[in-house]
C-alpha atoms as a PDB file:
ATOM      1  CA  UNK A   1      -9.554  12.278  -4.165  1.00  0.00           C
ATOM      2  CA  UNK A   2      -6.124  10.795  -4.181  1.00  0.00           C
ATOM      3  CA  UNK A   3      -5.257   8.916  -7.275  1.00  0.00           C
ATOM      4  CA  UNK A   4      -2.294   5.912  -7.385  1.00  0.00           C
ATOM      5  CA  UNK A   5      -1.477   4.991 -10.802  1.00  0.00           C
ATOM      6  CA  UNK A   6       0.239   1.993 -10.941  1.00  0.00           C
ATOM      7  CA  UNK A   7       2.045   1.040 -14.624  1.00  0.00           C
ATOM      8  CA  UNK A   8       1.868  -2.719 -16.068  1.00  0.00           C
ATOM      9  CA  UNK A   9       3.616  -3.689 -18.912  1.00  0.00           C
ATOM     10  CA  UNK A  10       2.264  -4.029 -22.480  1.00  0.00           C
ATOM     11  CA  UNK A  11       2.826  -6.972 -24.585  1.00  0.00           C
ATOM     12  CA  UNK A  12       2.132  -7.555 -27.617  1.00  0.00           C
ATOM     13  CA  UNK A  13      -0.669 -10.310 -27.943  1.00  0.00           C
ATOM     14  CA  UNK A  14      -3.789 -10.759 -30.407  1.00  0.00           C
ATOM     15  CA  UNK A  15      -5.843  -9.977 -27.084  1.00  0.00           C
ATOM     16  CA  UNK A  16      -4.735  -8.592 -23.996  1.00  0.00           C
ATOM     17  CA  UNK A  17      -5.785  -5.949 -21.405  1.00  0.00           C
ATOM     18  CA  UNK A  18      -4.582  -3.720 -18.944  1.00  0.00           C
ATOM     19  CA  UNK A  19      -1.168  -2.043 -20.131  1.00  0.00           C
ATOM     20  CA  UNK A  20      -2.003   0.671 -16.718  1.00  0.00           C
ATOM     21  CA  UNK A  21      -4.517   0.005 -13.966  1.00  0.00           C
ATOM     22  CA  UNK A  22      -5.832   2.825 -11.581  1.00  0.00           C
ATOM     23  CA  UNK A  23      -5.977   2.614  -7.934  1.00  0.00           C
ATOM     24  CA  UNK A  24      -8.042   5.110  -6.498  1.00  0.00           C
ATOM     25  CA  UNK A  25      -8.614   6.026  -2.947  1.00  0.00           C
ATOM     26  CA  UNK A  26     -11.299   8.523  -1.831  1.00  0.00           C
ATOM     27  CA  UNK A  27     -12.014   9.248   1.636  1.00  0.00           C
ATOM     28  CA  UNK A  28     -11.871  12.412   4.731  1.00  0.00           C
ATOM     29  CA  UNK A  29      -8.070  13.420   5.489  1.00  0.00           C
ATOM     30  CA  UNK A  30      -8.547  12.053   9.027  1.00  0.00           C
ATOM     31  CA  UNK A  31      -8.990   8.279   7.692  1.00  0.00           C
ATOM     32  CA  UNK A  32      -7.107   5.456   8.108  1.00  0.00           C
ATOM     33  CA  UNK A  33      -7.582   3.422   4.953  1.00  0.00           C
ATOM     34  CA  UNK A  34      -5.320   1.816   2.357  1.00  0.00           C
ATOM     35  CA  UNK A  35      -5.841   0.066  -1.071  1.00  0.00           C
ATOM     36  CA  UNK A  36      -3.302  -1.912  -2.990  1.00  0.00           C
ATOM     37  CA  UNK A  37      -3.960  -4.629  -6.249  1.00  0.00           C
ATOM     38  CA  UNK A  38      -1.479  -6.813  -7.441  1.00  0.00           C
ATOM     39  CA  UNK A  39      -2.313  -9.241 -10.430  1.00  0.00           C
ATOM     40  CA  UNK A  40      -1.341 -12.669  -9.950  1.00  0.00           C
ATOM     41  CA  UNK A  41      -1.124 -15.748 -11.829  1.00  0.00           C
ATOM     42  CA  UNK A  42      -3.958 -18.728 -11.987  1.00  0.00           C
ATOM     43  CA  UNK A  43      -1.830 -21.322 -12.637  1.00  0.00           C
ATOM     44  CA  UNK A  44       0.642 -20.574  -9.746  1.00  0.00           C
ATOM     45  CA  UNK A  45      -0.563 -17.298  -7.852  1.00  0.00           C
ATOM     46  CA  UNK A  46       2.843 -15.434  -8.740  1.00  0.00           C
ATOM     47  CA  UNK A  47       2.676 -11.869  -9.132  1.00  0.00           C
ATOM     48  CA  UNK A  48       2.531 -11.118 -12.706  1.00  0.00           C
ATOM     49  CA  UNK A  49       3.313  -7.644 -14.587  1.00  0.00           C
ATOM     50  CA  UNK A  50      -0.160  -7.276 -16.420  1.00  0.00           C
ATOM     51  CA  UNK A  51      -3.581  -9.115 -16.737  1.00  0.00           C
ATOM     52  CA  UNK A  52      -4.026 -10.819 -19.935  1.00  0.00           C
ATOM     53  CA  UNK A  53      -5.574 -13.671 -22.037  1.00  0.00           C
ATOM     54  CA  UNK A  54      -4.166 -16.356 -24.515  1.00  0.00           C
ATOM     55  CA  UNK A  55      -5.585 -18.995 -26.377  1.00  0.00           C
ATOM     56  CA  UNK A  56      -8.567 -16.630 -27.066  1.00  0.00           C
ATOM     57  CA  UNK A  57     -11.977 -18.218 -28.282  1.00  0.00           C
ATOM     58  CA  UNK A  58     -15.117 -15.756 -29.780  1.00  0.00           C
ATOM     59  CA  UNK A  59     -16.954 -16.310 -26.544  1.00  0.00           C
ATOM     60  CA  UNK A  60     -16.649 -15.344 -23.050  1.00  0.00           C
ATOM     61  CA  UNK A  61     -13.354 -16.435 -21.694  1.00  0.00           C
ATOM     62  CA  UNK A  62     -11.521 -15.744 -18.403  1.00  0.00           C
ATOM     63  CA  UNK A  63      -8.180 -13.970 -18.047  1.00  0.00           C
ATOM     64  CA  UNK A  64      -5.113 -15.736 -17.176  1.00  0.00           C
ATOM     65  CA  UNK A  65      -4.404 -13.849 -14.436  1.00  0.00           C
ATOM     66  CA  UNK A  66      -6.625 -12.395 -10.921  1.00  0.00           C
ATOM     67  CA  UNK A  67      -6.546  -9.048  -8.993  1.00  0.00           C
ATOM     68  CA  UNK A  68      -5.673  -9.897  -5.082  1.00  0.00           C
ATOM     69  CA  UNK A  69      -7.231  -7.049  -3.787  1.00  0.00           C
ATOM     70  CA  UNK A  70      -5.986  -5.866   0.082  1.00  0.00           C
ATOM     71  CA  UNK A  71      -8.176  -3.213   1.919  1.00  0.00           C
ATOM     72  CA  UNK A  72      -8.826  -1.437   5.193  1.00  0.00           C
ATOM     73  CA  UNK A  73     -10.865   1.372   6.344  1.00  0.00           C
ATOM     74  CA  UNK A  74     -11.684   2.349   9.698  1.00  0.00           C
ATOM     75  CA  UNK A  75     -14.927   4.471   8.422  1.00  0.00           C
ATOM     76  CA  UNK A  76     -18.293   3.961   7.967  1.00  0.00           C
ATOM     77  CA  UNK A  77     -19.747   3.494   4.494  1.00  0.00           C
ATOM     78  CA  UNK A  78     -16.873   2.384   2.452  1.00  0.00           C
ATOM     79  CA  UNK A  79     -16.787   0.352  -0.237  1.00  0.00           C
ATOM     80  CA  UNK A  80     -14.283  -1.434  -3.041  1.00  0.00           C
ATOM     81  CA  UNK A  81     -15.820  -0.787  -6.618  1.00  0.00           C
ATOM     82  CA  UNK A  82     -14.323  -1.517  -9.817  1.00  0.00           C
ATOM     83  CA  UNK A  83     -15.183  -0.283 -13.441  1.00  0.00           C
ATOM     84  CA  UNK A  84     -13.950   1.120 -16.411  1.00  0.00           C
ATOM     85  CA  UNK A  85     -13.072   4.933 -17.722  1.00  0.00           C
ATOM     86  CA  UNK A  86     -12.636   4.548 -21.161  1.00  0.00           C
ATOM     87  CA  UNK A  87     -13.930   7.527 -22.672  1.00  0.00           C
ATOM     88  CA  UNK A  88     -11.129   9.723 -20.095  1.00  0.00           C
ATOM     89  CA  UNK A  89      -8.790  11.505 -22.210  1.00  0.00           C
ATOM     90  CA  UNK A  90      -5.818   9.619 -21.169  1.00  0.00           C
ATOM     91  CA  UNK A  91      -7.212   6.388 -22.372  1.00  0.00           C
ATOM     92  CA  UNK A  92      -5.387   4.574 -24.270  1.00  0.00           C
ATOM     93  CA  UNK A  93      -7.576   3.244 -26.686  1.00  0.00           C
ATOM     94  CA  UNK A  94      -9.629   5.172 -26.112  1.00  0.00           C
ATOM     95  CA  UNK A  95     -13.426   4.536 -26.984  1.00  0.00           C
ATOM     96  CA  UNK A  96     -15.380   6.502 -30.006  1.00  0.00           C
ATOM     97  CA  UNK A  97     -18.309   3.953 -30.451  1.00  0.00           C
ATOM     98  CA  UNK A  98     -21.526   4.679 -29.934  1.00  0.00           C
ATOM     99  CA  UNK A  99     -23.162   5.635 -26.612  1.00  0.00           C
ATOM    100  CA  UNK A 100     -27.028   5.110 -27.200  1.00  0.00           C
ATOM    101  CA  UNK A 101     -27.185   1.642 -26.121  1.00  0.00           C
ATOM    102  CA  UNK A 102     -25.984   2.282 -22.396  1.00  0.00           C
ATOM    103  CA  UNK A 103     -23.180  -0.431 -22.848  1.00  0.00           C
ATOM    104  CA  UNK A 104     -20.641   2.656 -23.820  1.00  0.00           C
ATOM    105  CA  UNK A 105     -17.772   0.977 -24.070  1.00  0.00           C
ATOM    106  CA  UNK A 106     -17.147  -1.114 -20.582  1.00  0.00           C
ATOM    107  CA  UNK A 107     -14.974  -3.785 -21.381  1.00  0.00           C
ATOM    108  CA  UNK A 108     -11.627  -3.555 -23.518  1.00  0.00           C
ATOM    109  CA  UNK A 109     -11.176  -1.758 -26.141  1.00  0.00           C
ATOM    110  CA  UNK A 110     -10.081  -2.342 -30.083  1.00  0.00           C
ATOM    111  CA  UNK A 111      -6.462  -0.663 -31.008  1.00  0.00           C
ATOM    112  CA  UNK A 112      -7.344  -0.371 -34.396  1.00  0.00           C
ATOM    113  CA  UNK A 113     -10.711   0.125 -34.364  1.00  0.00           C
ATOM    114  CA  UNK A 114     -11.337   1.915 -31.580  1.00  0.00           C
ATOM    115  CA  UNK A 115     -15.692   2.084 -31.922  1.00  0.00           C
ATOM    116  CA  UNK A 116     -15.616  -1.987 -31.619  1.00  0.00           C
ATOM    117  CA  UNK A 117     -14.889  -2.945 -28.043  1.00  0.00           C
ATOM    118  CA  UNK A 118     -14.606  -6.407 -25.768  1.00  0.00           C
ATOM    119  CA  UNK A 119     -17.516  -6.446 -22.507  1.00  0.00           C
ATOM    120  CA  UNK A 120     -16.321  -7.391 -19.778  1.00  0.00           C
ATOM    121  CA  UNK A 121     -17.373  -9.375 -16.555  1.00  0.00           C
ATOM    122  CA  UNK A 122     -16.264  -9.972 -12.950  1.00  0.00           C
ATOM    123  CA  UNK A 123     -16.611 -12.518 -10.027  1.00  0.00           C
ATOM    124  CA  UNK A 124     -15.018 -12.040  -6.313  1.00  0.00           C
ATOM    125  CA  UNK A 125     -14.289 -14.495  -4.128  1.00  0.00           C
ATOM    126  CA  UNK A 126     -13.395 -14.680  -0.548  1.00  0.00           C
ATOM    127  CA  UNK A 127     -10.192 -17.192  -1.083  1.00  0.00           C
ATOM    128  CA  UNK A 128      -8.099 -18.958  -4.529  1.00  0.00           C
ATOM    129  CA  UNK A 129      -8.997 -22.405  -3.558  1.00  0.00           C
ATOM    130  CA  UNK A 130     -12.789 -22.741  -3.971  1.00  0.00           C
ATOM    131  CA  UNK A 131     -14.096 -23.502  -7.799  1.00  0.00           C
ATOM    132  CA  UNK A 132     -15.232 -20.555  -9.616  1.00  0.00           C
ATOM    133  CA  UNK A 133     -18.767 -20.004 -10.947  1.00  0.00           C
ATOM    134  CA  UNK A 134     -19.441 -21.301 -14.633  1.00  0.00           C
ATOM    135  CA  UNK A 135     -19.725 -18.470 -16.713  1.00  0.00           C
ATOM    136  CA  UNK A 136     -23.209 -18.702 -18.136  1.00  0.00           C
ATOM    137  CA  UNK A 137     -24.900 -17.029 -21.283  1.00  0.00           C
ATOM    138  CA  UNK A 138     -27.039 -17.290 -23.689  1.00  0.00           C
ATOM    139  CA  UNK A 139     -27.149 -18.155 -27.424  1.00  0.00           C
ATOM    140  CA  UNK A 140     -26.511 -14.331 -27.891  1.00  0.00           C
ATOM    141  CA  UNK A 141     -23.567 -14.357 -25.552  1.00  0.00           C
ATOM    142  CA  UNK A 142     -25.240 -12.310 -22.556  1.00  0.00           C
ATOM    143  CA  UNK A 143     -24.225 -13.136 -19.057  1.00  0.00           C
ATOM    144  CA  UNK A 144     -27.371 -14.778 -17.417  1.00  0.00           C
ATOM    145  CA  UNK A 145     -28.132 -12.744 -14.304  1.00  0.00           C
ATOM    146  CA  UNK A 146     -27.568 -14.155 -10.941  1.00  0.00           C
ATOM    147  CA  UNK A 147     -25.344 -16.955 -11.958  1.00  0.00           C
ATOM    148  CA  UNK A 148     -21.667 -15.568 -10.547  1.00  0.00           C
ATOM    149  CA  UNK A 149     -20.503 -12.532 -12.674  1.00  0.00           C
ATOM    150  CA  UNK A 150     -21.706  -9.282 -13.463  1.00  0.00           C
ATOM    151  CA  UNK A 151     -20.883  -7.040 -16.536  1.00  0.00           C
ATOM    152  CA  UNK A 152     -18.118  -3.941 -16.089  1.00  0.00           C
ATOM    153  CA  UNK A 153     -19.700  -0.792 -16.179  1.00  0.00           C
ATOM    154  CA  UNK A 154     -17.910   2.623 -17.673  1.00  0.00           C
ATOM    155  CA  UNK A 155     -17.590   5.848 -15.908  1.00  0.00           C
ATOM    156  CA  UNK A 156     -19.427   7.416 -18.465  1.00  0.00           C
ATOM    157  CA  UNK A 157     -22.310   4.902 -18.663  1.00  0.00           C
ATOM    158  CA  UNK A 158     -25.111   7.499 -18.734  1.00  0.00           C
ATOM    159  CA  UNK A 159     -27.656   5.728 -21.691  1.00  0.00           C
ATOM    160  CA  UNK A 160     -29.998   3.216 -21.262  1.00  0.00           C
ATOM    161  CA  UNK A 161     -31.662   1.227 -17.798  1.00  0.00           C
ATOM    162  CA  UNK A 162     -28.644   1.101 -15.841  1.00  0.00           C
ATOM    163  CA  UNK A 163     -26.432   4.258 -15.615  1.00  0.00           C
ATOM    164  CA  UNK A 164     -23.025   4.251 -13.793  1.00  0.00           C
ATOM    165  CA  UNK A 165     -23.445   5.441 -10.316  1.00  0.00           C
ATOM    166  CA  UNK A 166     -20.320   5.716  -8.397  1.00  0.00           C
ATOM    167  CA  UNK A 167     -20.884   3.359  -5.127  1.00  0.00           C
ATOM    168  CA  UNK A 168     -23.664   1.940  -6.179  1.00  0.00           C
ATOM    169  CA  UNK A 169     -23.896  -1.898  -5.064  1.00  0.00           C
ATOM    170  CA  UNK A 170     -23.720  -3.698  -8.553  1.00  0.00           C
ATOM    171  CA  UNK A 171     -20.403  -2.434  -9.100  1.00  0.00           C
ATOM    172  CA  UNK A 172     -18.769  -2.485  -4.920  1.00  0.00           C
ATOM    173  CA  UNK A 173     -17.109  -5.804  -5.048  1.00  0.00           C
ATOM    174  CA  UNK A 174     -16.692  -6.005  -0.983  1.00  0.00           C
ATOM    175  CA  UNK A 175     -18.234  -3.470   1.402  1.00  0.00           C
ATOM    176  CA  UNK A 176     -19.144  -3.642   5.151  1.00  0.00           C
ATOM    177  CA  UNK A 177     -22.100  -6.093   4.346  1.00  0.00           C
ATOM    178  CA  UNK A 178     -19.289  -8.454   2.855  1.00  0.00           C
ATOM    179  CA  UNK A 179     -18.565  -9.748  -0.350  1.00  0.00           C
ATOM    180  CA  UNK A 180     -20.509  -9.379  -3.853  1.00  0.00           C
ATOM    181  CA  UNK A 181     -21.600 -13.287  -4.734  1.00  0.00           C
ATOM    182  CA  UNK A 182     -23.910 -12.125  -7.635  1.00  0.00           C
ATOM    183  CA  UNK A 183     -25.656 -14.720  -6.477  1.00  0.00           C
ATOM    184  CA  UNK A 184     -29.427 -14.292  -5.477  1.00  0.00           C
ATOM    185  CA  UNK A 185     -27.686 -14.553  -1.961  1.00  0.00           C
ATOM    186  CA  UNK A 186     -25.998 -11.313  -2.616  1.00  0.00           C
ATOM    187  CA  UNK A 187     -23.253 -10.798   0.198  1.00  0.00           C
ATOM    188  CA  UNK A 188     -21.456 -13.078   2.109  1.00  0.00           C
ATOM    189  CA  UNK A 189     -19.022 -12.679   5.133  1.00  0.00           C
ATOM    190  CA  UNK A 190     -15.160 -11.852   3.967  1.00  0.00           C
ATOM    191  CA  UNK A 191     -12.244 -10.232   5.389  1.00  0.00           C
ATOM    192  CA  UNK A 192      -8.935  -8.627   2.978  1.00  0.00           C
ATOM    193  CA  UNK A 193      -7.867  -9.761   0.903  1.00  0.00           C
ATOM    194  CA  UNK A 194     -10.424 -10.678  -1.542  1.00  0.00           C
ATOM    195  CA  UNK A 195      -9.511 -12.352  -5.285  1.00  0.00           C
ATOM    196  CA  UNK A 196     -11.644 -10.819  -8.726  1.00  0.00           C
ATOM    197  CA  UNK A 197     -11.212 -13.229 -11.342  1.00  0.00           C
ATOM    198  CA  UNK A 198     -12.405 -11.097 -14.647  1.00  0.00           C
ATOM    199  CA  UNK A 199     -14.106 -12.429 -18.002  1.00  0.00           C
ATOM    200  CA  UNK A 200     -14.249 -10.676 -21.425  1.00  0.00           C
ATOM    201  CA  UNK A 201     -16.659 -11.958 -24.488  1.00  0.00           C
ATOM    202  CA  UNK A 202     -14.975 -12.181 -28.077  1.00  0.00           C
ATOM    203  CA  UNK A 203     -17.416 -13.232 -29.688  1.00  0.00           C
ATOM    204  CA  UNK A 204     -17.768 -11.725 -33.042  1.00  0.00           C
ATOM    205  CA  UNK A 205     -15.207  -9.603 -32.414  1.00  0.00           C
ATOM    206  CA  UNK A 206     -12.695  -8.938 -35.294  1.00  0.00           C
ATOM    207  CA  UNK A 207      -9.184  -9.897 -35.142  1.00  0.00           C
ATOM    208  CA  UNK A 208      -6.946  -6.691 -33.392  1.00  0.00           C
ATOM    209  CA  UNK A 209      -5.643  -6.302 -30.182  1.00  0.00           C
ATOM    210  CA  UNK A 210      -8.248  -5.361 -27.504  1.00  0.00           C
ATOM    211  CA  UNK A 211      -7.522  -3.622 -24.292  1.00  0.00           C
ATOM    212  CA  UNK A 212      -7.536  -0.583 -21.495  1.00  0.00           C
ATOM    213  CA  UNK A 213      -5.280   1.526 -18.944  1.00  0.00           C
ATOM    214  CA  UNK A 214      -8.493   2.677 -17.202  1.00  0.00           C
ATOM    215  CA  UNK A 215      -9.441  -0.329 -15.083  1.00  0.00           C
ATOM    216  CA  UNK A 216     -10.347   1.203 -11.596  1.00  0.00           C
ATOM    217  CA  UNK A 217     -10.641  -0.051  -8.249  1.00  0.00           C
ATOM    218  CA  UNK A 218     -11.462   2.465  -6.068  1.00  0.00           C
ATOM    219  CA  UNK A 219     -11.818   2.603  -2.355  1.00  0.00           C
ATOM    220  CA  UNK A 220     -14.530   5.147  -1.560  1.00  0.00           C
ATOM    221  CA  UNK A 221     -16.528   6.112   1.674  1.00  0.00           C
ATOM    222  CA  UNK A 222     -20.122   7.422   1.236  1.00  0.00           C
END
């Protein structure tokens, strides 16, 4: 598997994410495929050094900034997935909470308290111009299924109902059936590049800055 790291800066906020994201790209040596992210601005789709989020509420609140996501392969089988690897060694925080529940860390991560961490959500859409789903929950704060977004998973999700599985559909933002809706109309039709728009839920989360440097998207072929 080739591995491109690419570095975003770190500043210092109350809240903010990604200080390094990972672009991945798996696929046979004959291939033609390419992968690149670049985060970007909602309020004026510039390209912006980092993903991050101000004026921070304890509830689930979207980032200021998107992933525009550009891919091509000329295989069968491939996919675009995206997910967290906060328990790797080069994490940074790097997760030590508990791993019974099967949420294991996938969202971002406390600096100072490193067991407390921030879940995380996603939505995908084919352009920048159509609204963006409501992000709906409960009284509890959990993402209502089938309503636009679906929760991060971690690498090392292993616990509970829904393990990580690399490729797996729940976690492939575009693949050759199109584009993840999470929607009970599951894929739609979409061509590169694609836009993720990511959420993360503060509620009840103690004051300390929260992030990761092991956000992945990850071009793979099956």
């Amino acid at each position: 598997m080739k591995r491109i790291r690419s570095a975003l800066n770190r500043k210092k906020r109350t809240f903010f994410f990604l200080s390094g994201m990972i672009l991945s790209l798996s696929a046979p040596g004959w291939a033609a495929f390419n992968l690149t992210v670049v985060p970007k601005n909602i309020s004026d789709n510039m390209t912006a050094a980092q993903v991050s989020w101000s004026s921070v509420t304890p509830t689930w609140k979207e980032a200021d900034q998107y992933l525009a996501i550009n891919y091509f392969s000329d295989q069968v089988g491939w996919g675009v997935q995206i997910y967290t690897d906060n328990h790797n060694a080069g994490a940074n925080p790097r997760y030590t909470g508990s791993t019974s529940s099967g949420d294991e860390g996938a969202g971002l991560v406390g600096n100072t308290n490193t067991a407390l961490y921030a879940p995380m959500g996603w939505t995908a859409q084919a352009d920048t111009a159509t609204a963006r789903p409501s992000i709906l929950s409960d009284g509890a704060g959990v993402l209502i299924s089938g309503k636009g977004y679906a929760y991060f998973k971690d690498k090392m999700q292993t616990a509970g109902l829904y393990p990580f599985v690399s490729g797996e559909d729940y976690i492939t933002l575009v693949n050759s059936f199109g584009l993840a809706t999470n929607k009970p109309t599951w894929r739609v039709a979409a061509f590169s590049p694609i836009y993720v728009y990511l959420i993360a839920n503060f509620m009840g989360k103690p004051n300390q800055a929260y992030g990761t440097n092991q956000l992945t998207v990850e071009l793979y072929h099956q």
